[in-house]
Protein backbone atom coordinates (compact mmCIF):
# COMPACT_ATOMS: atom_id res chain seq x y z
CA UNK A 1 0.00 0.00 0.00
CA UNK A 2 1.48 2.96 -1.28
CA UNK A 3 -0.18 7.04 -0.70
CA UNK A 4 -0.30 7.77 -4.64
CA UNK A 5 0.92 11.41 -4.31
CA UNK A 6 4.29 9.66 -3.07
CA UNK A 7 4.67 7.67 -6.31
CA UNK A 8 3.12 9.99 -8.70
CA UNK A 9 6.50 12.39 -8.06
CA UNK A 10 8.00 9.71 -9.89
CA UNK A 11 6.33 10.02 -13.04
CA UNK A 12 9.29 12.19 -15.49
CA UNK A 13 6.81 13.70 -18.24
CA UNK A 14 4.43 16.18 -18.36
CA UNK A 15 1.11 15.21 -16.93
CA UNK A 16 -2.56 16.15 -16.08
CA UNK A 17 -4.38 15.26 -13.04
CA UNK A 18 -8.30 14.65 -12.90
CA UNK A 19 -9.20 13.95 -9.39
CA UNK A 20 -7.59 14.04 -5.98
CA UNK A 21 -3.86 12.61 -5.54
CA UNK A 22 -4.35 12.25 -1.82
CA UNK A 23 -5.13 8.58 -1.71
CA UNK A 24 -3.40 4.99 -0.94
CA UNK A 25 -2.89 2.56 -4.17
CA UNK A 26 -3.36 -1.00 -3.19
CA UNK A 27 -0.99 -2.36 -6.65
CA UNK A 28 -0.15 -0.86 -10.05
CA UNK A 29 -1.32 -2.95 -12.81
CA UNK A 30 -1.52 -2.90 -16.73
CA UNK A 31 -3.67 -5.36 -16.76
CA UNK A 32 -7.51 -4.80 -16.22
CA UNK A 33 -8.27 -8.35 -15.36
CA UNK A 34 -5.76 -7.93 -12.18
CA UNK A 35 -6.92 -5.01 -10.63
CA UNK A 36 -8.35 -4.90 -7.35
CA UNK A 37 -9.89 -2.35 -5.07
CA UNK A 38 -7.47 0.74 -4.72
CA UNK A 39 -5.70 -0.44 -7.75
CA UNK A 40 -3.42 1.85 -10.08
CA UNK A 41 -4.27 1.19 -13.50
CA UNK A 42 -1.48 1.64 -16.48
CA UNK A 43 -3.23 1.89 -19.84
CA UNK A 44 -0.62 0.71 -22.35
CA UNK A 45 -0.60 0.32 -25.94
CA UNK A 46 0.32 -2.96 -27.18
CA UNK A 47 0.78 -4.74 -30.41
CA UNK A 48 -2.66 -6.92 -30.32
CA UNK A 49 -5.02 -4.75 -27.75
CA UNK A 50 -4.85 -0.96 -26.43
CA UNK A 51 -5.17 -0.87 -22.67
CA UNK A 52 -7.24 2.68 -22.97
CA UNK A 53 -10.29 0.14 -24.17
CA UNK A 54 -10.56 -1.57 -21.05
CA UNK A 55 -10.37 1.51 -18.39
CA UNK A 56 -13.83 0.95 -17.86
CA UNK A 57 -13.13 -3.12 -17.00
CA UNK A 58 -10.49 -2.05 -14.57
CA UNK A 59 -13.18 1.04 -12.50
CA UNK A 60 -15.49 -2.26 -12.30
CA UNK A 61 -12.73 -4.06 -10.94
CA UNK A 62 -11.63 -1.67 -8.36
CA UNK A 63 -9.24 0.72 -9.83
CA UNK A 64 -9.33 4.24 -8.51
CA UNK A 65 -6.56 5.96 -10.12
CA UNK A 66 -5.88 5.74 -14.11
CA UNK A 67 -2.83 6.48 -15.34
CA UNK A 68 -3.67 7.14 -19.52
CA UNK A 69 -2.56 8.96 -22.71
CA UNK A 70 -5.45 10.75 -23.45
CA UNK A 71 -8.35 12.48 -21.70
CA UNK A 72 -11.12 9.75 -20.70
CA UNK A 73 -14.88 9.94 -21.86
CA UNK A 74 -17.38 11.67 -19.75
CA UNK A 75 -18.98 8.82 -18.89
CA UNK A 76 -15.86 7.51 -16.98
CA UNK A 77 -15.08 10.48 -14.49
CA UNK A 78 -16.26 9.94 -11.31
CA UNK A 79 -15.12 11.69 -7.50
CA UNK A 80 -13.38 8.14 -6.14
CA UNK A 81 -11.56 7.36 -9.87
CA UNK A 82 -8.47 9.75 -10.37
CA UNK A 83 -6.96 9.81 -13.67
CA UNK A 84 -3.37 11.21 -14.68
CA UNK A 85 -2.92 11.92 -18.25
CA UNK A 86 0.10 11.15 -19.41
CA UNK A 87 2.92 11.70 -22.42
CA UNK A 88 3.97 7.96 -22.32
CA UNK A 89 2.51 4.90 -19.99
CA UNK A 90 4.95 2.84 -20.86
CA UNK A 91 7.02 5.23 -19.02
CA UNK A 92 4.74 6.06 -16.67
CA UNK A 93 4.47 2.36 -15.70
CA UNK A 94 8.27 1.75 -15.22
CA UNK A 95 8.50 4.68 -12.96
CA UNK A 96 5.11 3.93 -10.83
CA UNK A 97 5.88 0.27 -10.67
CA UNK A 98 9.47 0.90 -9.71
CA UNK A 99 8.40 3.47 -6.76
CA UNK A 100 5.41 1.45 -5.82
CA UNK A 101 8.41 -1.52 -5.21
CA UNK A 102 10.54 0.92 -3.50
CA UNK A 103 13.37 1.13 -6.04
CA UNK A 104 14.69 -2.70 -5.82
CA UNK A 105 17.30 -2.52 -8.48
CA UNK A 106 19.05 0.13 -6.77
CA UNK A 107 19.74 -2.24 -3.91
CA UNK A 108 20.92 -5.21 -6.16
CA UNK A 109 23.64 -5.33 -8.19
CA UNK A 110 22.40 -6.04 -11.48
CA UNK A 111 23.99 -7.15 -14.76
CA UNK A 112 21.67 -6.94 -17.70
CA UNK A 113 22.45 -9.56 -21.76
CA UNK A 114 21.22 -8.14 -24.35
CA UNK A 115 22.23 -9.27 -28.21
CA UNK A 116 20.72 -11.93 -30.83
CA UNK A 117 22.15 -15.30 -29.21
CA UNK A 118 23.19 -16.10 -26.35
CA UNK A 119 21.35 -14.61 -23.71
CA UNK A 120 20.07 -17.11 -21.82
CA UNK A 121 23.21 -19.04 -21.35
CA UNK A 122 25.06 -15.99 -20.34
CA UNK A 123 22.48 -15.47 -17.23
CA UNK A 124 22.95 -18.65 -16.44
CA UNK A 125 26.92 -18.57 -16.45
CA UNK A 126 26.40 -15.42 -14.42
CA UNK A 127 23.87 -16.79 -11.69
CA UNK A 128 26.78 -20.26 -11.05
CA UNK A 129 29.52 -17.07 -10.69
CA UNK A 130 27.55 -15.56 -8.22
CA UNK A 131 26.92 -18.59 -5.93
CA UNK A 132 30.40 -19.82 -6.36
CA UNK A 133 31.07 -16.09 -4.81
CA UNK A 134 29.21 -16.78 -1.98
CA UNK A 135 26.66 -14.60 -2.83
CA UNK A 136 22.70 -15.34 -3.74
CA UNK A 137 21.92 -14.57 -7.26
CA UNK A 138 18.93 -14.32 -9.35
CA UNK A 139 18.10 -14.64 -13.21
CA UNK A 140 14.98 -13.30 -14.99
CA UNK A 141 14.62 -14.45 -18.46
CA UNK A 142 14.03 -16.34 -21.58
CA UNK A 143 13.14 -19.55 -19.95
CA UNK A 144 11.60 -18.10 -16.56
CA UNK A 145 12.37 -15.71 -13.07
CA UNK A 146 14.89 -18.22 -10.79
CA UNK A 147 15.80 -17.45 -7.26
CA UNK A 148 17.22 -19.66 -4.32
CA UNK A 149 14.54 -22.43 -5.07
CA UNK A 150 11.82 -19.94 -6.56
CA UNK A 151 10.84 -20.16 -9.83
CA UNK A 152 8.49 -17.92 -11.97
CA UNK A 153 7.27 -18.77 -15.23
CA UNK A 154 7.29 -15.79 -17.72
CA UNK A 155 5.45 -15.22 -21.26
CA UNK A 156 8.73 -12.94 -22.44
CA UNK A 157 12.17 -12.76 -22.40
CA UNK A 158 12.01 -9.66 -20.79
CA UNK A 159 8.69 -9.00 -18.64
CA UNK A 160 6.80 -5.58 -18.58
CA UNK A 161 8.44 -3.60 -16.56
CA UNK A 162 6.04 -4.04 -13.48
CA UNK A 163 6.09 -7.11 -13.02
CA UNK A 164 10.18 -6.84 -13.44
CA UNK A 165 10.26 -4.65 -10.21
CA UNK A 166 8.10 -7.07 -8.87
CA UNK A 167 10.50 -10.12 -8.92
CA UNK A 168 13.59 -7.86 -8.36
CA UNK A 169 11.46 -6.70 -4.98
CA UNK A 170 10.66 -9.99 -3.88
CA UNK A 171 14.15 -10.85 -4.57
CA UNK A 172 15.77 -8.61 -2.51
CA UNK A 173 13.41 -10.15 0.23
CA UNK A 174 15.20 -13.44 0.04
CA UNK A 175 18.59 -12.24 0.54
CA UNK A 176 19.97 -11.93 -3.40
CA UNK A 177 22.24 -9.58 -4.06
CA UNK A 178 23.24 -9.97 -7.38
CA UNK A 179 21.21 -10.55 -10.71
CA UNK A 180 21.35 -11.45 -14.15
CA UNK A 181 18.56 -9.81 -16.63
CA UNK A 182 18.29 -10.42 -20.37
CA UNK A 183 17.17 -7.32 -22.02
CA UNK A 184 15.79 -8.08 -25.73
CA UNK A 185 15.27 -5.36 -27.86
CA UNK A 186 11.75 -5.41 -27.84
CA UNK A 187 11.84 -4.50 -23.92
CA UNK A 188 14.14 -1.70 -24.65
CA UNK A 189 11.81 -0.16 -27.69
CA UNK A 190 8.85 -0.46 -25.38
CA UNK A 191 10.28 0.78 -22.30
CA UNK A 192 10.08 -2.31 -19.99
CA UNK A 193 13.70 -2.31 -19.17
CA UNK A 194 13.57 1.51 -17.72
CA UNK A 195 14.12 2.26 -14.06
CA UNK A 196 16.50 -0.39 -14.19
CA UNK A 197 19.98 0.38 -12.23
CA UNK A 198 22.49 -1.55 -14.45
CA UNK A 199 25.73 -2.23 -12.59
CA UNK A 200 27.06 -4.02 -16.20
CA UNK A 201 26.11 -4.55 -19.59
CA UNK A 202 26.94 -7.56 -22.33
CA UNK A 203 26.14 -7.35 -25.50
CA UNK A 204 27.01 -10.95 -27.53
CA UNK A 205 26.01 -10.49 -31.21
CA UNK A 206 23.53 -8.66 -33.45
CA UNK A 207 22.83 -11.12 -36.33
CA UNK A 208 19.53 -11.60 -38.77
CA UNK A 209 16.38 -12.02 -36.38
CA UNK A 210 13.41 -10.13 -35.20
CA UNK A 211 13.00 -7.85 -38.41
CA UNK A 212 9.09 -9.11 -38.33
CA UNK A 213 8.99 -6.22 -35.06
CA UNK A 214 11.85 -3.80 -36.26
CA UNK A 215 11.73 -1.59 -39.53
CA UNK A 216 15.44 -2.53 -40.64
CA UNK A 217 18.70 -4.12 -39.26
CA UNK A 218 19.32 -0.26 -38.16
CA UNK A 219 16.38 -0.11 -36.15
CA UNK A 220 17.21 -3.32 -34.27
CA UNK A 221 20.87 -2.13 -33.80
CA UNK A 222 19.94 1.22 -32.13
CA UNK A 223 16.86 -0.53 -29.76
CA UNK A 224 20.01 -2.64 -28.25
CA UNK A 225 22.25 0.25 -28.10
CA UNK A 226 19.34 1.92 -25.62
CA UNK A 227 21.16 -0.33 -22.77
CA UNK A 228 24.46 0.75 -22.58
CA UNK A 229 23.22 4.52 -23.50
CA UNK A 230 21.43 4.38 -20.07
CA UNK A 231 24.22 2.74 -18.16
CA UNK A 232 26.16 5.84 -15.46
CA UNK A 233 30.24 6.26 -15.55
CA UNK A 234 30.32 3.64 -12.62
CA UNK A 235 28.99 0.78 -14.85
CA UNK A 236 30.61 -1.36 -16.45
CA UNK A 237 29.82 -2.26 -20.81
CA UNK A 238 31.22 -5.95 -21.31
CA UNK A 239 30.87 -6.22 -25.93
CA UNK A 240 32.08 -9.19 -28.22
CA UNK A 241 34.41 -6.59 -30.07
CA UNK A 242 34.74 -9.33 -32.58
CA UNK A 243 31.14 -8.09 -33.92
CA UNK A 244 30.94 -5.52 -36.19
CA UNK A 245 28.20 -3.66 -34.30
CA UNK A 246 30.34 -3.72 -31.07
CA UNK A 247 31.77 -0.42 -31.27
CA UNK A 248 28.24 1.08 -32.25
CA UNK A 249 27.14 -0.56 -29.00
CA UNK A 250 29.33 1.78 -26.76
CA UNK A 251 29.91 4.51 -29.04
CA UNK A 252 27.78 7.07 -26.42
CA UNK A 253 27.91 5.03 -23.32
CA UNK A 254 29.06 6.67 -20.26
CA UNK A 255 30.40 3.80 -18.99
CA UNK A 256 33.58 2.19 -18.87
CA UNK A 257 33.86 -0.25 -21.82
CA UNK A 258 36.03 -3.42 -21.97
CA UNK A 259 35.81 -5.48 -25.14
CA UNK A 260 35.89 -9.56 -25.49
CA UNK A 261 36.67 -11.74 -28.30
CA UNK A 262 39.56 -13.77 -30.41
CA UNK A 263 40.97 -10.67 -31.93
CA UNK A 264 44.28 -8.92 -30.25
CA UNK A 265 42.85 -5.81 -30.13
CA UNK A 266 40.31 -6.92 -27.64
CA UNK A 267 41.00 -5.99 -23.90
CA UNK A 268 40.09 -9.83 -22.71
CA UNK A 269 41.69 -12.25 -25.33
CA UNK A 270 39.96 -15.76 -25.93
CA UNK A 271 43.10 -17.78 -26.47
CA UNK A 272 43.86 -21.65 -26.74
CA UNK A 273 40.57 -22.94 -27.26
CA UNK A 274 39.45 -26.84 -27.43
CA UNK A 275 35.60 -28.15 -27.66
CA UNK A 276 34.95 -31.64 -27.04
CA UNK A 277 31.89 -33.76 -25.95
CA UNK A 278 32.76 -33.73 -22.15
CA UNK A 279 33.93 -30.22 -21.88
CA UNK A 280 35.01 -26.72 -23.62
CA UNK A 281 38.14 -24.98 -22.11
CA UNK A 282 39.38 -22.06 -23.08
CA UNK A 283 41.90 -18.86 -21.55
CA UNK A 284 41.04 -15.78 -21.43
CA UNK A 285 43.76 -12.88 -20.73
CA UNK A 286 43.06 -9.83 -19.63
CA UNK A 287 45.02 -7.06 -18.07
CA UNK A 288 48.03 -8.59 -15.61
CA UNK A 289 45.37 -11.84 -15.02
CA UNK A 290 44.35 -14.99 -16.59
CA UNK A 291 41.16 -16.95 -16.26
CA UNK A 292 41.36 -20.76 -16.94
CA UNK A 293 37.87 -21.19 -18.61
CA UNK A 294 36.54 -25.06 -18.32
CA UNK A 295 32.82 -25.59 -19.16
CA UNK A 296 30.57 -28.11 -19.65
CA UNK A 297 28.78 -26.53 -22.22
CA UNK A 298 29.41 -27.30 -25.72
CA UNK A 299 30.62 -25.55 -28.97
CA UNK A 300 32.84 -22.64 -29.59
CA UNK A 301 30.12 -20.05 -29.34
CA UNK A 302 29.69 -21.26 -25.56
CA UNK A 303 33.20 -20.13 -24.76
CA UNK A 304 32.22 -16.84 -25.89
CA UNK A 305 29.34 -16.63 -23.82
CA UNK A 306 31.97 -18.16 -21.34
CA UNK A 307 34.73 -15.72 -21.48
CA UNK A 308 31.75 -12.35 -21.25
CA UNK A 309 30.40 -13.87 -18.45
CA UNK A 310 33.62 -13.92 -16.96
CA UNK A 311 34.78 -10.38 -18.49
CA UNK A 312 31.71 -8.58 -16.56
CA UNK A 313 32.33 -10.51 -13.23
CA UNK A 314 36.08 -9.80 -13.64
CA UNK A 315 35.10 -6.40 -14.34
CA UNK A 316 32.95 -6.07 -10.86
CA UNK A 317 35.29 -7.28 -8.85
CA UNK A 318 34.42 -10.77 -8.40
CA UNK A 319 37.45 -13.38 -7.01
CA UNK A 320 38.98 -14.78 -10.04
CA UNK A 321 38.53 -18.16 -8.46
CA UNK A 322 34.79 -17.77 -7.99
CA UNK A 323 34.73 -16.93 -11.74
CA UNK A 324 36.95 -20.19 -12.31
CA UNK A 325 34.98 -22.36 -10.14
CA UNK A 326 31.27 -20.84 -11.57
CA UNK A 327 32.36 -21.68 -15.21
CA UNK A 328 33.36 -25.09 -13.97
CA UNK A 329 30.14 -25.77 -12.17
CA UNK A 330 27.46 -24.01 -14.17
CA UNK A 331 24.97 -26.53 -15.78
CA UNK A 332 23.25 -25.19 -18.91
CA UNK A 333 20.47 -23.18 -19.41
CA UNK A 334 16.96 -25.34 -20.21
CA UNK A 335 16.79 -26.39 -23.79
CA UNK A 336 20.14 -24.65 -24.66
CA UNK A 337 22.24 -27.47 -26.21
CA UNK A 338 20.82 -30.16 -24.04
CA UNK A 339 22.83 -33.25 -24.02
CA UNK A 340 20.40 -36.70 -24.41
CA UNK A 341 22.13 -39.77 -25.01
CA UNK A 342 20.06 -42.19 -27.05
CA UNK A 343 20.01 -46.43 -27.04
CA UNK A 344 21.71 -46.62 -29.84
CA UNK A 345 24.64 -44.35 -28.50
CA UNK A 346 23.80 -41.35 -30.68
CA UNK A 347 24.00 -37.91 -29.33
CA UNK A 348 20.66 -35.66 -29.16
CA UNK A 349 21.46 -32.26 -28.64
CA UNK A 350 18.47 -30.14 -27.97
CA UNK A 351 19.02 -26.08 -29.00
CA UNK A 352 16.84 -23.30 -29.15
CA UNK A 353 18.54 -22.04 -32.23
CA UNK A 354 16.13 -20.05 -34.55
CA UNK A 355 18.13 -17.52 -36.18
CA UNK A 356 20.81 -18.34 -39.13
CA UNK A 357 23.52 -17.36 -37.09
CA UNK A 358 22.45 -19.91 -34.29
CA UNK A 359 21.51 -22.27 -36.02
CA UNK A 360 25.12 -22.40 -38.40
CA UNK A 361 26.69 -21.77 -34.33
CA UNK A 362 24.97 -25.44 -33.15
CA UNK A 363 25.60 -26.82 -36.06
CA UNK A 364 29.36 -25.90 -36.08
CA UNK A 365 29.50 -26.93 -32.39
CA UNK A 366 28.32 -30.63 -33.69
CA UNK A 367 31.32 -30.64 -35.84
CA UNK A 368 33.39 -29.80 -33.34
CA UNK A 369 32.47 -32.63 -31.26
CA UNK A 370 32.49 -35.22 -33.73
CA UNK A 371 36.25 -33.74 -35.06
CA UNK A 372 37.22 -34.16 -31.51
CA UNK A 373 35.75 -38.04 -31.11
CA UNK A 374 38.09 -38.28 -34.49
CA UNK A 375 35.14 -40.13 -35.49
CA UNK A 376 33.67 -40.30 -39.03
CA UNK A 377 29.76 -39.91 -37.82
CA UNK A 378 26.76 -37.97 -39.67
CA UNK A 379 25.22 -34.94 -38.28
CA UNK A 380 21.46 -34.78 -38.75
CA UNK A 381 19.42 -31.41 -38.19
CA UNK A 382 15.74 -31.46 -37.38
CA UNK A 383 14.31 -27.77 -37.26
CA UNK A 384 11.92 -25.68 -38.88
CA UNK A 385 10.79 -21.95 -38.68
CA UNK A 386 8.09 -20.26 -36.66
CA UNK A 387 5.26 -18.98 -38.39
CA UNK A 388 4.14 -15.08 -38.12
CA UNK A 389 7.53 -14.36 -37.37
CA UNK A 390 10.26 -13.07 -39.90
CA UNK A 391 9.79 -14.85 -42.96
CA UNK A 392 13.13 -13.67 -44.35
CA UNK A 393 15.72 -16.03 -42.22
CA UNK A 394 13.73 -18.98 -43.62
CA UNK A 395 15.35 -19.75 -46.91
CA UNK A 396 18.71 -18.71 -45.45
CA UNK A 397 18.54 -21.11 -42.37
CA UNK A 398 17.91 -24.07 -45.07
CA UNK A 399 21.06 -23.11 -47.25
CA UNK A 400 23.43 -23.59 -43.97
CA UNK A 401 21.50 -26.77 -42.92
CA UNK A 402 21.34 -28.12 -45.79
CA UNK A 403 25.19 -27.25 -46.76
CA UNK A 404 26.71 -28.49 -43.54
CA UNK A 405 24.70 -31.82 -42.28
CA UNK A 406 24.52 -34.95 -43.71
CA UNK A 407 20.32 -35.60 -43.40
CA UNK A 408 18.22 -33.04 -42.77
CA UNK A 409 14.16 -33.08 -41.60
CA UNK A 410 12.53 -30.13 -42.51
CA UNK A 411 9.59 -30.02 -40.06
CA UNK A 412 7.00 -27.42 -38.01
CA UNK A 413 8.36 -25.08 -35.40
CA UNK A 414 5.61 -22.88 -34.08
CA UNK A 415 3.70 -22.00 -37.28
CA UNK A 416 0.47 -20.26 -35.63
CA UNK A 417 -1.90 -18.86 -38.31
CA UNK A 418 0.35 -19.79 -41.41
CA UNK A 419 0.16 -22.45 -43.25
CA UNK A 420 3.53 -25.62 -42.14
CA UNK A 421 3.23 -26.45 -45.66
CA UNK A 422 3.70 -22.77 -46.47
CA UNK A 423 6.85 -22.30 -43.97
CA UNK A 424 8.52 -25.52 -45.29
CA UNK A 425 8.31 -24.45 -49.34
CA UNK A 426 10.15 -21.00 -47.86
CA UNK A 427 12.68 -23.24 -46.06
CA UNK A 428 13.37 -25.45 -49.01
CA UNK A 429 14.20 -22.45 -51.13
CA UNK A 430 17.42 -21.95 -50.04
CA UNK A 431 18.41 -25.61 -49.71
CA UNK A 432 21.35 -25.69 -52.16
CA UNK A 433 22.20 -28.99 -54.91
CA UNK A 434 24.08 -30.46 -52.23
CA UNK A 435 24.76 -34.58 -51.48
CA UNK A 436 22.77 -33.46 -47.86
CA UNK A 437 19.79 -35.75 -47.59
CA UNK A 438 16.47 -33.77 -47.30
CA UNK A 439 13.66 -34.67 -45.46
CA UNK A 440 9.92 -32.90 -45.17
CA UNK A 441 7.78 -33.96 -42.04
CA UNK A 442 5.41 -31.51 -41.42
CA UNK A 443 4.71 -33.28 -38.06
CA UNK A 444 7.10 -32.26 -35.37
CA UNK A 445 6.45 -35.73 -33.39
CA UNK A 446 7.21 -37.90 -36.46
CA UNK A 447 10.30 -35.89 -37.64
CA UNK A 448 12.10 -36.38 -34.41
CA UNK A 449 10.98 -39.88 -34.39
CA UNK A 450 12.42 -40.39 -37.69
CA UNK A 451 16.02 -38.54 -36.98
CA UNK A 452 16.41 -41.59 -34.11
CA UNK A 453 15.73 -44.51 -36.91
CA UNK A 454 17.78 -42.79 -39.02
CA UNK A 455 21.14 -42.14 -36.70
CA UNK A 456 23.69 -44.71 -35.35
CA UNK A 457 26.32 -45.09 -33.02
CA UNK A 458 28.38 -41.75 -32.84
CA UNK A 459 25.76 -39.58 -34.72
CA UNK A 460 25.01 -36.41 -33.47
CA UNK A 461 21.23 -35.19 -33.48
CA UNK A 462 20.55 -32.02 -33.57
CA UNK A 463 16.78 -30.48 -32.65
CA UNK A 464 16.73 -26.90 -33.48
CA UNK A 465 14.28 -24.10 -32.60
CA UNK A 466 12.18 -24.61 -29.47
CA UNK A 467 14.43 -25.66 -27.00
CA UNK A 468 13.03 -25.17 -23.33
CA UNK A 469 9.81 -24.58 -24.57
CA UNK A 470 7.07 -26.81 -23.54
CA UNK A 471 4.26 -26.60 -26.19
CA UNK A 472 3.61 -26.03 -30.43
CA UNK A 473 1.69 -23.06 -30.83
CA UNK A 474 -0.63 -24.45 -33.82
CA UNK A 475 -3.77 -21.57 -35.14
CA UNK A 476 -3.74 -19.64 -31.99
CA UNK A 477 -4.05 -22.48 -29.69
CA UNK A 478 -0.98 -23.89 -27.28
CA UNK A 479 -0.73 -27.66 -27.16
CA UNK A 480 1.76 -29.41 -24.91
CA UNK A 481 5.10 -30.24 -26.74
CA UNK A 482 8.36 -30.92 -25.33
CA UNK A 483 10.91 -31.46 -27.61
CA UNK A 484 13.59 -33.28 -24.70
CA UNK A 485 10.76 -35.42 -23.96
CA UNK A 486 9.70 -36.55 -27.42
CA UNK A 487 13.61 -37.51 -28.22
CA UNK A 488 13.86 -39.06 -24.66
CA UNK A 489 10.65 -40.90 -25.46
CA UNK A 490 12.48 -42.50 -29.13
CA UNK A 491 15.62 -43.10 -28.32
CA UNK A 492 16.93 -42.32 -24.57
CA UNK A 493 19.49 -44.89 -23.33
């Protein structure tokens, strides 16, 4: 319970007040099914519904103060319902939700991943660094909201920004002190990641996804760039300076900037570098220090989500041997390269790759493996494309499929209101004349049922695109899928 005059000197923009501000708010809330008596209602604008059509659903349900963009119909003024006209809700809700919470992030030390791939694994690498510090930590992502043995399940990568607070408040109630946020680029375009105090940055990659939601490759650039422009001189901005849109990252960032990658001109160097089936070492030099990197994740890419895990934790002042012993420890993220070993000692490696770049990444991290084993085994891709979602990375993911496995099955991802058939003739245009064997199974189930008759001992399996997720959005219905259980189900040892 919070006196609303108290958090409305939060709100940053111009505003208009209808009503009296000298009144308690039981919760803020942007959505109108939630609110309760005394409730603060946030009417955002969203891609599907407008929140200003349902002011009147959230008076019925208690609301007395409405926080909105534009002056409300006659008809809804009333003496006990206050509204505050605003420039921006989206704003507005960050900086309610935030004060309503009592400013969490400011007494957390937070490290927010934003970038195409990688995300999720970095958080992950982060949160086994912080406990090998000896200090609680706490991840809100991709695959859920963790914390000592909480979990919350989350419908985005990044949440709206008050239910964010939310979490980081109740948090801070169990003791954590440090956590690890990924920040997509929608979040930062829509304001969900504001009122945020970032102690660190990382930025991983920028590569071909997402261009359904943003105008151009530009536009997606500059929404990631929002992160480190917000970050103060006494953060710290961790980039892969191998990417080309590294230095566009940081170029107006106030804080201090240390750059990652293979290339000499990087402050932390990725040197001597082996992947195997077991493990993925690595060492990374930087300044008067190295960090032995050992990890049991697999594939090259992983040591570079290794080594800017360890650059940012390095960079905060974390023991080097809690970074040492966190990489050593850390198990994977959900669905992120997950290791299944089948009867007929085949390798099932479950991914959530669904971008080109990812997808060429797992792939490359199967022939890594196999080059290691020194064995001459086939690499077989299962994957397929979501529908309703960029249709451009389609034909482009089945050129480096087909090009670098030896059988490939073409199948459905999520395709929602488009047509599988549809998705798969888009894949198939880009599959080049190659000796790869090609596949079509429209039915997820069958496809990954097919890729176990098909391998043998040594093979490497690779199911691309869903990864943690536990359903096939098919129309605009949900319906339980799990792609580690199907493969467990065919073929676990």
């Amino acid at each position: 319970m919070k006196n609303l005059d108290s958090i409305y000197s939060s709100l940053s923009s111009e505003k208009n007040v209808i009503g009296l501000l000298d009144k308690y708010v039981s919760g803020v809330e942007y959505d109108s099914r939630k609110c309760a008596p005394g409730s603060c209602f946030v009417a955002i604008k969203g891609l599907v519904s407008d929140g200003h059509d349902f002011i009147k659903q959230a008076i019925r349900f208690g609301a007395k103060t409405i926080i909105c963009e534009s002056f409300p119909n006659q008809d809804l003024i009333s003496p006990d319902v206050t509204f505050i006209i605003v420039n921006n809700t989206r704003l507005a809700l960050a900086e309610l939700s935030h004060a309503f919470f009592d400013f969490p992030s400011t007494k957390l030390k937070i490290i927010g991943v934003t970038g195409t791939n990688g995300k999720t694994t970095i958080t992950f690498l982060l949160n086994s660094i912080f406990n090998a510090a000896n200090s609680k930590g706490g991840i809100i992502g991709t695959t859920g909201a963790y914390f000592n043995n909480h979990f919350i399940p989350l419908a985005h990568t990044t949440p709206e920004s008050r239910d964010i607070a939310e979490i980081l408040y109740k948090m801070l109630q169990e003791g954590v002190e440090w956590v690890a946020i990924e920040v997509s680029s929608h979040a930062l375009k829509q304001k969900r990641a504001e009122c945020i105090n970032f102690n660190g940055a990382i930025f991983t990659n920028l590569t071909h996804d997402h261009l359904d939601y943003h105008d151009s490759i530009e536009d997606y650039a500059q929404s990631k760039k929002i992160l480190f422009d917000k970050l103060d001189k006494n953060a710290v901005a961790i980039v892969f300076g191998d990417d080309e849109h590294a230095e566009f990252m940081v170029r107006d960032t106030s804080a201090k900037v240390f750059t990652v990658g293979r290339n000499k001109k990087n402050y932390y160097k990725i040197l001597k570098e082996t992947a195997g089936i077991i493990s993925t070492d690595f060492v990374l030099y930087g300044g008067e220090r190295i960090i032995d990197g050992k990890t049991a994740l697999l594939g090259k890419f992983n040591i570079e989500n290794a080594a800017l895990a360890a650059a940012a934790c390095n960079s905060l002042k974390i023991d080097y041997g809690a970074i040492q012993k966190g990489l050593s420890v850390a198990k994977g993220a959900p669905g992120r390269m997950q290791k299944v070993v089948l009867f007929n000692e085949a390798i099932a490696l479950v991914d959530y790759a669904h971008t080109p770049d990812a997808l060429e990444k797992a792939i490359n991290a199967c022939k890594d493996v196999i080059m290691s084993e020194s064995k001459k085994s086939k690499i077989l891709c299962v994957f397929g494309c979501g529908g309703d979602r960029d249709r451009s990375k389609r034909p482009e993911m089945g050129k480096i499929a087909s090009e670098n496995c030896d059988i490939v099955i073409i199948t459905s991802d999520n395709p929602r209101t488009e047509s599988p058939d549809n998705i798969i003739k888009q894949i198939l245009e880009g599959v080049s004349a190659t000796n790869t064997k090609i596949i079509v199974e429209p039915d997820r189930k069958k496809a990954i049922e097919k890729s176990v008759e098909l391998s043998s001992i040594g093979d490497i399996i690779l199911i691309a695109g869903k990864g943690h997720e536990k359903y096939q959005i098919i129309g605009t219905e949900k319906f339980d899928f799990d792609d580690v259980a199907e493969i467990e189900k065919y073929g676990k040892l």
